[in-house]
C-alpha atoms as a PDB file:
ATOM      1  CA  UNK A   1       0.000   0.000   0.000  1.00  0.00           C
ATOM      2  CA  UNK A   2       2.735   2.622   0.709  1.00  0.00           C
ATOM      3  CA  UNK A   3       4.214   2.610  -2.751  1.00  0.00           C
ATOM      4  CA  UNK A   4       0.623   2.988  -4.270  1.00  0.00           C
ATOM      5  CA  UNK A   5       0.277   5.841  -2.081  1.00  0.00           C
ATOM      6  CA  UNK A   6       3.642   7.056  -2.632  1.00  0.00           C
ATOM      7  CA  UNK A   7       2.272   6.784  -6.596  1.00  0.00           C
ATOM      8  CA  UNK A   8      -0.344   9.062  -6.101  1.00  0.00           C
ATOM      9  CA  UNK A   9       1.497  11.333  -4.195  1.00  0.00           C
ATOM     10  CA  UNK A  10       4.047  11.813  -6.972  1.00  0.00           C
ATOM     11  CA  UNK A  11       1.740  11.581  -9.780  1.00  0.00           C
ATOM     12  CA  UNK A  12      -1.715  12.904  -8.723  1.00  0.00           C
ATOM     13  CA  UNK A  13      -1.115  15.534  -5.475  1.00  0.00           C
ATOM     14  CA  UNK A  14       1.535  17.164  -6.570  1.00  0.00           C
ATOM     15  CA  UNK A  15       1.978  20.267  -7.068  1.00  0.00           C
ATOM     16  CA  UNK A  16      -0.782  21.131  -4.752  1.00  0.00           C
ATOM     17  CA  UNK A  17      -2.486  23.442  -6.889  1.00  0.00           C
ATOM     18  CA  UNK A  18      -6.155  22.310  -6.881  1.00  0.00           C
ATOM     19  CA  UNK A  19      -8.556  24.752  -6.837  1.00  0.00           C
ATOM     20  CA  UNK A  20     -11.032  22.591  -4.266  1.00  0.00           C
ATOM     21  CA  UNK A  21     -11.904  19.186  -2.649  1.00  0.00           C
ATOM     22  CA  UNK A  22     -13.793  17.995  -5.587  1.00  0.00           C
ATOM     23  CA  UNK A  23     -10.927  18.823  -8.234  1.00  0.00           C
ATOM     24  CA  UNK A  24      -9.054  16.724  -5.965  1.00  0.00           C
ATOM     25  CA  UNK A  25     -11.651  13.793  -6.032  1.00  0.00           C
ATOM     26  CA  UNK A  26     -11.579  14.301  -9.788  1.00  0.00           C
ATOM     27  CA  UNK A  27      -7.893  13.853 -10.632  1.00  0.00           C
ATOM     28  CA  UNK A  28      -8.342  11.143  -7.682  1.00  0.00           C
ATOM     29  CA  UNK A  29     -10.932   8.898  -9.584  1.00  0.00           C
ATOM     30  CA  UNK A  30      -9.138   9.578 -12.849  1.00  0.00           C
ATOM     31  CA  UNK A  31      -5.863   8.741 -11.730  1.00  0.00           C
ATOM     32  CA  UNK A  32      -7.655   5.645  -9.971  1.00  0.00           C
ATOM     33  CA  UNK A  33      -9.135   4.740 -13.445  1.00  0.00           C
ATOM     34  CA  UNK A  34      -6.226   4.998 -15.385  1.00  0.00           C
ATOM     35  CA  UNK A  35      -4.024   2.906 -12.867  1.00  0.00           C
ATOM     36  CA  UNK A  36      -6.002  -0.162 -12.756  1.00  0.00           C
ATOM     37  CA  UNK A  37      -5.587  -0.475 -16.526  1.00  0.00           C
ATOM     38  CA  UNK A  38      -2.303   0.676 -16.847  1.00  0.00           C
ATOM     39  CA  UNK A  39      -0.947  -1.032 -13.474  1.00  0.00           C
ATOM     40  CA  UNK A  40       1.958  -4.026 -13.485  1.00  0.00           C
ATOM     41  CA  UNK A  41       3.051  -5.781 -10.451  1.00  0.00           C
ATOM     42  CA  UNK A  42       6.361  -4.241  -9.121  1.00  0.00           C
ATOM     43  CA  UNK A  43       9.680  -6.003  -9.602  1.00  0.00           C
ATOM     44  CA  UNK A  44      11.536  -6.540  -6.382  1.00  0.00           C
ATOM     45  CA  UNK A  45      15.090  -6.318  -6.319  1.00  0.00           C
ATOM     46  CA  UNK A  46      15.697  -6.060  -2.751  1.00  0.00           C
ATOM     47  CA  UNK A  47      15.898  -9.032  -1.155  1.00  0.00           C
ATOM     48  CA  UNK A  48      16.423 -10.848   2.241  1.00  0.00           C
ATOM     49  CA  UNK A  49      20.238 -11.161   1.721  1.00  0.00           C
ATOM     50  CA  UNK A  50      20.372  -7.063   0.628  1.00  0.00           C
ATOM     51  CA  UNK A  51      18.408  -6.031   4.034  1.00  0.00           C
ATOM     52  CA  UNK A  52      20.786  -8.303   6.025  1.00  0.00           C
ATOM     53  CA  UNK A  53      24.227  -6.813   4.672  1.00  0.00           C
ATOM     54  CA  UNK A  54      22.624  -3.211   4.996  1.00  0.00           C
ATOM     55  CA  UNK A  55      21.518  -3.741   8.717  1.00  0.00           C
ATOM     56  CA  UNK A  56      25.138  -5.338   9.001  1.00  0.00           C
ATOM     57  CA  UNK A  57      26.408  -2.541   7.419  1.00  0.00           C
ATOM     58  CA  UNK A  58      24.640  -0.277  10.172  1.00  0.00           C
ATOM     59  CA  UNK A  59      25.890  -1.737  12.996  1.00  0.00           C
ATOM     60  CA  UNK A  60      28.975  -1.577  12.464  1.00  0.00           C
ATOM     61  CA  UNK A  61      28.612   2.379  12.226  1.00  0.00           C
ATOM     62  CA  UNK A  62      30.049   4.041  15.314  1.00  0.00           C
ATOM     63  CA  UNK A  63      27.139   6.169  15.936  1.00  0.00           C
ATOM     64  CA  UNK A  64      24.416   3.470  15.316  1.00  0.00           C
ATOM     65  CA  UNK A  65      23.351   2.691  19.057  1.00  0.00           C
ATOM     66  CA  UNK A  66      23.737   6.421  20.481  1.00  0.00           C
ATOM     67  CA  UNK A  67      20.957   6.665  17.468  1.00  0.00           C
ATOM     68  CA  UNK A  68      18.580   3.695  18.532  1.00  0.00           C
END
């Protein structure tokens, strides 16, 4: 759901420059329209073995715990 909404945010809300609520339900339904013929399930690249060398990666920064 958050890279939908991240989507829509990029492609549909901005700029903010909508003259009221319902231009913003229009572009909304359009965009919504459009999408679900357009749409194509994402290809993941990250996988288990990237997130565990990254959070490796991490902890072995010096300031890592005075973050957490």
């Amino acid at each position: 759901m958050e890279i939908y909404f991240s989507v829509v945010q990029r492609k549909v809300l901005t700029p903010n420059d909508f003259a009221d609520l319902a231009e913003v339900a229009d572009r909304l339904a359009a965009f919504e329209r459009r999408y679900e013929e357009t749409a194509v399930p994402f290809e993941w690249r990250f996988r288990r073995e990237d997130l565990t060398l990254l959070l490796k990666k991490l902890a072995e920064k010096p300031d890592y715990e005075a973050a957490a």
